[in-house]
N, C-alpha and C. Protein backbone atom coordinates (compact mmCIF):
# COMPACT_ATOMS: atom_id res chain seq x y z
N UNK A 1 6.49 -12.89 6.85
CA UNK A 1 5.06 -12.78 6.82
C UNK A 1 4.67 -11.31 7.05
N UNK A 2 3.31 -10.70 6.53
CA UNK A 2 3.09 -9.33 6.58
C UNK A 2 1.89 -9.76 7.03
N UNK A 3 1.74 -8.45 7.93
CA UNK A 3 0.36 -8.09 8.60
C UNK A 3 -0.27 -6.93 8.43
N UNK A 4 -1.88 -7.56 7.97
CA UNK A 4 -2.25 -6.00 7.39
C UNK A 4 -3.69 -5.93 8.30
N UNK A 5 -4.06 -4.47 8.08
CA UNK A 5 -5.50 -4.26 8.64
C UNK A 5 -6.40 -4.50 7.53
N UNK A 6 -7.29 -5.19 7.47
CA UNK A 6 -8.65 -5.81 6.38
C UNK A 6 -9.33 -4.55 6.30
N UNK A 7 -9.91 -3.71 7.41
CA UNK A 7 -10.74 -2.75 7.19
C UNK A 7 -10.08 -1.74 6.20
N UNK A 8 -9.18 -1.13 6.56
CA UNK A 8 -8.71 0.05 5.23
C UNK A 8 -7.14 -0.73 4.55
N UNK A 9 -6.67 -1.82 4.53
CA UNK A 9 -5.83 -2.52 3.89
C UNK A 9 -4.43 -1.79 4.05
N UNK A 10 -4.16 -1.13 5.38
CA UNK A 10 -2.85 -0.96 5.54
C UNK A 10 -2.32 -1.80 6.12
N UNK A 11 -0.73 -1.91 5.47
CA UNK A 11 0.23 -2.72 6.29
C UNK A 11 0.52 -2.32 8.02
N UNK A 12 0.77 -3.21 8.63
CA UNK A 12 0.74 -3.03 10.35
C UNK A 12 2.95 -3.24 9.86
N UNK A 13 2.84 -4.41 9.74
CA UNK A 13 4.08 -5.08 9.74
C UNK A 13 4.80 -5.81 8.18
N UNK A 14 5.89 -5.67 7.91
CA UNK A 14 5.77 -6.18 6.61
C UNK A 14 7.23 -7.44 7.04
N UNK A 15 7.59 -7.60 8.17
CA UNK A 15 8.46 -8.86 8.55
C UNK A 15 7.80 -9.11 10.04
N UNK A 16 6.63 -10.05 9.76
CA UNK A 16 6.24 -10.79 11.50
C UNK A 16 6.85 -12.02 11.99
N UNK A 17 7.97 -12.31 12.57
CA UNK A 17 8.11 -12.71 13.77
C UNK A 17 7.05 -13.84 14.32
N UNK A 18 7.30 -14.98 14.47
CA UNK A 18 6.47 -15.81 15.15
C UNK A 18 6.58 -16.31 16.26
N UNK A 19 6.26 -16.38 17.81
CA UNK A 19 6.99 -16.69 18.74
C UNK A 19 5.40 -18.01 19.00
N UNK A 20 5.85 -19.61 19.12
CA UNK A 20 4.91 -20.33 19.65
C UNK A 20 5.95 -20.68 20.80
N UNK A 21 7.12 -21.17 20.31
CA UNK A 21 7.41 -22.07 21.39
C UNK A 21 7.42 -21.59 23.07
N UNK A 22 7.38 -21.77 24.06
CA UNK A 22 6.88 -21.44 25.52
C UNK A 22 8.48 -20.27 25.51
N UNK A 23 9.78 -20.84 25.29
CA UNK A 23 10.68 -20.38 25.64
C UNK A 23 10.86 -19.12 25.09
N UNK A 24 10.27 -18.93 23.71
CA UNK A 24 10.48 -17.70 22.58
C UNK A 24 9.00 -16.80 22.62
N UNK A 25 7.35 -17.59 23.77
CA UNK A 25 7.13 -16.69 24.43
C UNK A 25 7.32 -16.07 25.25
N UNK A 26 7.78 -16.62 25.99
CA UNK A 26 8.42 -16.45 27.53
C UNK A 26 9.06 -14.69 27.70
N UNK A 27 10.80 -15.37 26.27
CA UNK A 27 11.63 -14.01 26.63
C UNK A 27 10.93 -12.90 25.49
N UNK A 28 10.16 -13.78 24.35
CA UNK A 28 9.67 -12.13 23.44
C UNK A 28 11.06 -11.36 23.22
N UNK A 29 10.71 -10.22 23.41
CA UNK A 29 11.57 -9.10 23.11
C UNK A 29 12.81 -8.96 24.14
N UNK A 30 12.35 -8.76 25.11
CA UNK A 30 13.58 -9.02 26.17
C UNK A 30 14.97 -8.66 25.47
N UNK A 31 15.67 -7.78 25.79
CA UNK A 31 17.10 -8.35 25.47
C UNK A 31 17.22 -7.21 24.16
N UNK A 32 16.05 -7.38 23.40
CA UNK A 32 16.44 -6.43 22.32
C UNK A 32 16.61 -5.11 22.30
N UNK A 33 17.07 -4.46 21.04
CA UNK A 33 17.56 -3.07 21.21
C UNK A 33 16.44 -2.09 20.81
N UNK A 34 15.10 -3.04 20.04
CA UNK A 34 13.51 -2.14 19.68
C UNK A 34 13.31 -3.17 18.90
N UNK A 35 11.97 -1.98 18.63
CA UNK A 35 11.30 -3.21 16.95
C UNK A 35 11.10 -1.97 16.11
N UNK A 36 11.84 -2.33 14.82
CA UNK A 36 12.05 -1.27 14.03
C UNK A 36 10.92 -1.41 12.85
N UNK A 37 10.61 0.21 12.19
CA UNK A 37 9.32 -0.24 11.22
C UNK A 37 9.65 -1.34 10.39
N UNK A 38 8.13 -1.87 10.45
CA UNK A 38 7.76 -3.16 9.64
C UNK A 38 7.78 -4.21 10.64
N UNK A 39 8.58 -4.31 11.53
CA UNK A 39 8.76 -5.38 12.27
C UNK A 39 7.95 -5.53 13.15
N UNK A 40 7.18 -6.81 13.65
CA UNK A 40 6.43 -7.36 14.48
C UNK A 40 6.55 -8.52 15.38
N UNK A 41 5.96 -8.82 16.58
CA UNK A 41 6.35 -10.54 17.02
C UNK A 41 4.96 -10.74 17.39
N UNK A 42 4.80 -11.81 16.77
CA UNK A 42 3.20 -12.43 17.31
C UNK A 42 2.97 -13.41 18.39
N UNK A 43 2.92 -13.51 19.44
CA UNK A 43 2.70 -14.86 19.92
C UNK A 43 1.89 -15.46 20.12
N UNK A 44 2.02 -16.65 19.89
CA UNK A 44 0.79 -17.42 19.75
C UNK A 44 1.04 -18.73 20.55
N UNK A 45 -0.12 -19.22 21.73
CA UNK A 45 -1.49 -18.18 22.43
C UNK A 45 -0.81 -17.60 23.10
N UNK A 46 -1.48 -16.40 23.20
CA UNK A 46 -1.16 -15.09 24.28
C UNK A 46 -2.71 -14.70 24.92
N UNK A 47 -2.43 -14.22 26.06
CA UNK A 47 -3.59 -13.88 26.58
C UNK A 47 -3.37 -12.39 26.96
N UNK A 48 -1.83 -12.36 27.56
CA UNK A 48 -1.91 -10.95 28.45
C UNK A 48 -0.08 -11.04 28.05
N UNK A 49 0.75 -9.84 28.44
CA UNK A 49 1.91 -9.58 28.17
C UNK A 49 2.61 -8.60 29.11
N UNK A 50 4.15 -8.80 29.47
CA UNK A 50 4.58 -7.91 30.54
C UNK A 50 5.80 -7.02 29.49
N UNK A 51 6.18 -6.17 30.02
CA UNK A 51 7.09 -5.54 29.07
C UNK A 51 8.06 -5.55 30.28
N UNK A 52 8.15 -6.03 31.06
CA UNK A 52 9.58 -6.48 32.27
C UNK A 52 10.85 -6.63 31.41
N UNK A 53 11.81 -6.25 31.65
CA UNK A 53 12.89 -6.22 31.16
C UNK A 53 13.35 -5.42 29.67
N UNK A 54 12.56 -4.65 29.27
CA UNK A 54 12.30 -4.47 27.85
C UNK A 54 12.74 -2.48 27.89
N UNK A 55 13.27 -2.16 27.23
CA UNK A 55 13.73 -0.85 26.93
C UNK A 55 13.59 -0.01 26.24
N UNK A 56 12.17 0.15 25.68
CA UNK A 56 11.21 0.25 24.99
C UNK A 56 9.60 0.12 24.60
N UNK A 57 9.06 1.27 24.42
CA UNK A 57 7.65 1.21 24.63
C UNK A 57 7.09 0.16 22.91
N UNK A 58 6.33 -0.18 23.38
CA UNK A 58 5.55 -0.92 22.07
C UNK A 58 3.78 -0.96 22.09
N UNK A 59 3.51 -1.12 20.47
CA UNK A 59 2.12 -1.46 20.38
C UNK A 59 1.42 -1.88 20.30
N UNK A 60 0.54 -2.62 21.19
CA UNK A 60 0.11 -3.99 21.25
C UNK A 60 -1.42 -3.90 21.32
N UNK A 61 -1.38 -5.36 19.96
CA UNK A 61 -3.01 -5.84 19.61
C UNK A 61 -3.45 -7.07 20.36
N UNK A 62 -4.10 -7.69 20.95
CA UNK A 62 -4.85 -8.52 21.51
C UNK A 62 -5.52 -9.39 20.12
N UNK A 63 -5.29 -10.42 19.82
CA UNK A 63 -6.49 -10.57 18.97
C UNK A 63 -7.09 -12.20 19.17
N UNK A 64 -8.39 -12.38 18.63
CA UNK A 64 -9.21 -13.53 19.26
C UNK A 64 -8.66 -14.36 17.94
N UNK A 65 -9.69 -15.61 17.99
CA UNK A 65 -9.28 -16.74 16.99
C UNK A 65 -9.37 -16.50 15.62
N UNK A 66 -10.07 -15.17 15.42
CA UNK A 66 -10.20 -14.86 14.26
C UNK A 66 -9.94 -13.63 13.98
N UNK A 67 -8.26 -13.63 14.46
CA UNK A 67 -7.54 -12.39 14.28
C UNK A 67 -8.52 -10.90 14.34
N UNK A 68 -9.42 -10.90 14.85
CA UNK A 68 -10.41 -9.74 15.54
C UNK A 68 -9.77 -8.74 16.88
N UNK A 69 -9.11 -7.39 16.47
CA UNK A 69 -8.76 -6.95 17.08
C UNK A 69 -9.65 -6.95 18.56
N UNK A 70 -9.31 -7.60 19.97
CA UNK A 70 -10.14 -7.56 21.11
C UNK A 70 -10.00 -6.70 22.23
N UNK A 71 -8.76 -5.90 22.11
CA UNK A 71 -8.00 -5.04 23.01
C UNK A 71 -6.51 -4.50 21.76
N UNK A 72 -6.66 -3.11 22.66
CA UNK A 72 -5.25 -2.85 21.99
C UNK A 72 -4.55 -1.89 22.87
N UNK A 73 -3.38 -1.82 23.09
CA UNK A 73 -2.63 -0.52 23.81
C UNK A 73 -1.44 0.13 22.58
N UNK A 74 -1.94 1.16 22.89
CA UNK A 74 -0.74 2.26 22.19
C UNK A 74 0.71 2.73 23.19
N UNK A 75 1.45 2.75 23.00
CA UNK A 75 3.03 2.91 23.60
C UNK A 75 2.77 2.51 24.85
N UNK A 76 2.65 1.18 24.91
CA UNK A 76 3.01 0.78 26.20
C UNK A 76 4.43 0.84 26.78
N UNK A 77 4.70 1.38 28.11
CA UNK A 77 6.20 1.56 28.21
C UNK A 77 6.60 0.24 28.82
N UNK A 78 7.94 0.98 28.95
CA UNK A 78 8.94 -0.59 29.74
C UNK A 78 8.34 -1.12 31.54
N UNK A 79 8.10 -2.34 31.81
CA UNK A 79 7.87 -2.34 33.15
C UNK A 79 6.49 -2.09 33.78
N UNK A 80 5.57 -2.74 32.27
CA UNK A 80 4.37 -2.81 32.65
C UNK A 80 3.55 -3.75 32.54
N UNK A 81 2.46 -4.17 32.79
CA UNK A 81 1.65 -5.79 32.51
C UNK A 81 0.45 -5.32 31.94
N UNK A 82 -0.44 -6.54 31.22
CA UNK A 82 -1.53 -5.91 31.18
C UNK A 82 -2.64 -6.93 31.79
N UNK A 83 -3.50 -6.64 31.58
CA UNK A 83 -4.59 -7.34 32.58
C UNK A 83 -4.72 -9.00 31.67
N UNK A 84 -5.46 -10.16 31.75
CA UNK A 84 -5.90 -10.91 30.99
C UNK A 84 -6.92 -10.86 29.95
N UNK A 85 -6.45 -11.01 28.77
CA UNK A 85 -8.12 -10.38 27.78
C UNK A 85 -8.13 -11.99 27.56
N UNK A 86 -9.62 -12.84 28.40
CA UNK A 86 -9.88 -14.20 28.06
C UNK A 86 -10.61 -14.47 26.49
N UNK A 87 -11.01 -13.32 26.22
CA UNK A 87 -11.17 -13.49 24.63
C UNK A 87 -10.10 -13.40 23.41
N UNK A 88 -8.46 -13.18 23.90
CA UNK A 88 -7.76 -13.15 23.36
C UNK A 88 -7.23 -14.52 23.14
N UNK A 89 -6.76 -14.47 21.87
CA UNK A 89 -5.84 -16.34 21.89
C UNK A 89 -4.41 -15.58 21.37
N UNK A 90 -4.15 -14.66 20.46
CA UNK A 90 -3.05 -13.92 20.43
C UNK A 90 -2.92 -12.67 20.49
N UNK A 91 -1.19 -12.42 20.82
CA UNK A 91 -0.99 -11.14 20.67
C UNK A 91 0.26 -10.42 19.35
N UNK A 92 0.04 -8.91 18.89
CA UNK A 92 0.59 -8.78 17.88
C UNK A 92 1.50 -7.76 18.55
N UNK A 93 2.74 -7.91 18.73
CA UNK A 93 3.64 -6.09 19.29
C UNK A 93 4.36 -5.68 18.12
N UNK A 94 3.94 -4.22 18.02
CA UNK A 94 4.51 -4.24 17.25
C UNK A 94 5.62 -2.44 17.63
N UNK A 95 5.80 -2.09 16.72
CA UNK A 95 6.96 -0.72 16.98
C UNK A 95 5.74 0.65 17.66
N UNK A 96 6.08 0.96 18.56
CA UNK A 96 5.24 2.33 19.04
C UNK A 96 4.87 3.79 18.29
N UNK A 97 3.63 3.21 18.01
CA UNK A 97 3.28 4.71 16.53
C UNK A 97 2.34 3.81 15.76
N UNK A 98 2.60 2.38 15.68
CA UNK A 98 2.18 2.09 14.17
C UNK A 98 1.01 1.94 14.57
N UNK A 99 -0.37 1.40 15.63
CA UNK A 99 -1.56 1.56 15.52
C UNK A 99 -2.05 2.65 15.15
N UNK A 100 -1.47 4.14 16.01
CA UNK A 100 -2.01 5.54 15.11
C UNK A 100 -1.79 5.97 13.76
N UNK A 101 -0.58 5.18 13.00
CA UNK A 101 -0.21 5.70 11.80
C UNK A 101 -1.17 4.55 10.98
N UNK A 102 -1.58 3.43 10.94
CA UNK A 102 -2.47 2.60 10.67
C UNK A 102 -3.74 2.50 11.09
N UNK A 103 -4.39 3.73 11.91
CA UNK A 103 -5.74 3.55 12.20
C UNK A 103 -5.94 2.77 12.44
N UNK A 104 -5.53 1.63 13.44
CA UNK A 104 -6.10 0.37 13.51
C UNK A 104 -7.02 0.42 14.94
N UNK A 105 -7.94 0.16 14.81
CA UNK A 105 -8.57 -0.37 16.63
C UNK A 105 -9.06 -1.67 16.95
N UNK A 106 -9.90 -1.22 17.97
CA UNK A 106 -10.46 -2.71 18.54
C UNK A 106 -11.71 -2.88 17.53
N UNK A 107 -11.92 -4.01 16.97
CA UNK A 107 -13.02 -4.58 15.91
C UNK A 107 -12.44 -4.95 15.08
N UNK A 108 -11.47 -4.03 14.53
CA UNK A 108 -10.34 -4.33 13.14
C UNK A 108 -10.41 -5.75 13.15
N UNK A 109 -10.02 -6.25 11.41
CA UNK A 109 -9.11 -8.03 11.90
C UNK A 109 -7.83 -7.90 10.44
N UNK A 110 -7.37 -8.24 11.54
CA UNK A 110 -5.56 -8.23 10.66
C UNK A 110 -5.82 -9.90 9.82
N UNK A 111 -4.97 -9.77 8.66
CA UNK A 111 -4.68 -11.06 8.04
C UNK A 111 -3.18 -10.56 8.15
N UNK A 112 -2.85 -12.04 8.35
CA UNK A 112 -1.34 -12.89 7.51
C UNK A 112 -1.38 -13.10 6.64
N UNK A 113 -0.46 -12.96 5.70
CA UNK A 113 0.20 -12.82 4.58
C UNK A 113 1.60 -13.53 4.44
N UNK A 114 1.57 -14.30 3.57
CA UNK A 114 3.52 -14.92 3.25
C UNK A 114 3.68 -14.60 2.15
């Protein structure tokens, strides 16, 4: 699946990753060695996200029910949390860079794509 920004129609991600089940939100990334361009993990619902265990900074979108960017952080590093965004139902991480190289912000709304 690819994820793009609607407002200026750049690609975010062109292989997304789907994490629903509790266990494959739970560990996310964990464990891995990065997320390389194109690559993304979405989880769905997400409200808030920790980067505990993780060895690598990433870029993370917040988005509401209608994929409406509601929060976003740029290179978040390893060994950090973020607050609860209650208007969020998911979240998008993706490789550290790609919100600035995609202009993407908060208002944006990403579509899925298969």
């Amino acid at each position: 699946m690819r994820a793009l920004n609607t407002r200026n129609g750049k690609e975010l991600a062109s292989n997304v990753m789907v994490a629903e089940r509790i266990v494959d939100r739970m560990i996310g990334l964990i464990g891995k060695d990065g997320l390389y361009e194109g690559e993304a993990l979405w989880i769905r619902p997400c409200k808030s996200i920790h980067t505990i265990g993780m060895r690598f900074p990433i870029d993370v979108l917040f988005l509401d029910f209608d994929n409406r960017v509601v929060e976003s952080r740029e290179e978040m590093p390893p060994y950090r949390l973020t607050r609860t965004y209650l208007k969020a139902s998911t979240v998008l991480e993706l490789p550290a860079g790609t919100l600035s190289l995609t202009e993407t912000r908060k208002g944006d709304t990403i579509s899925f794509v298969e």
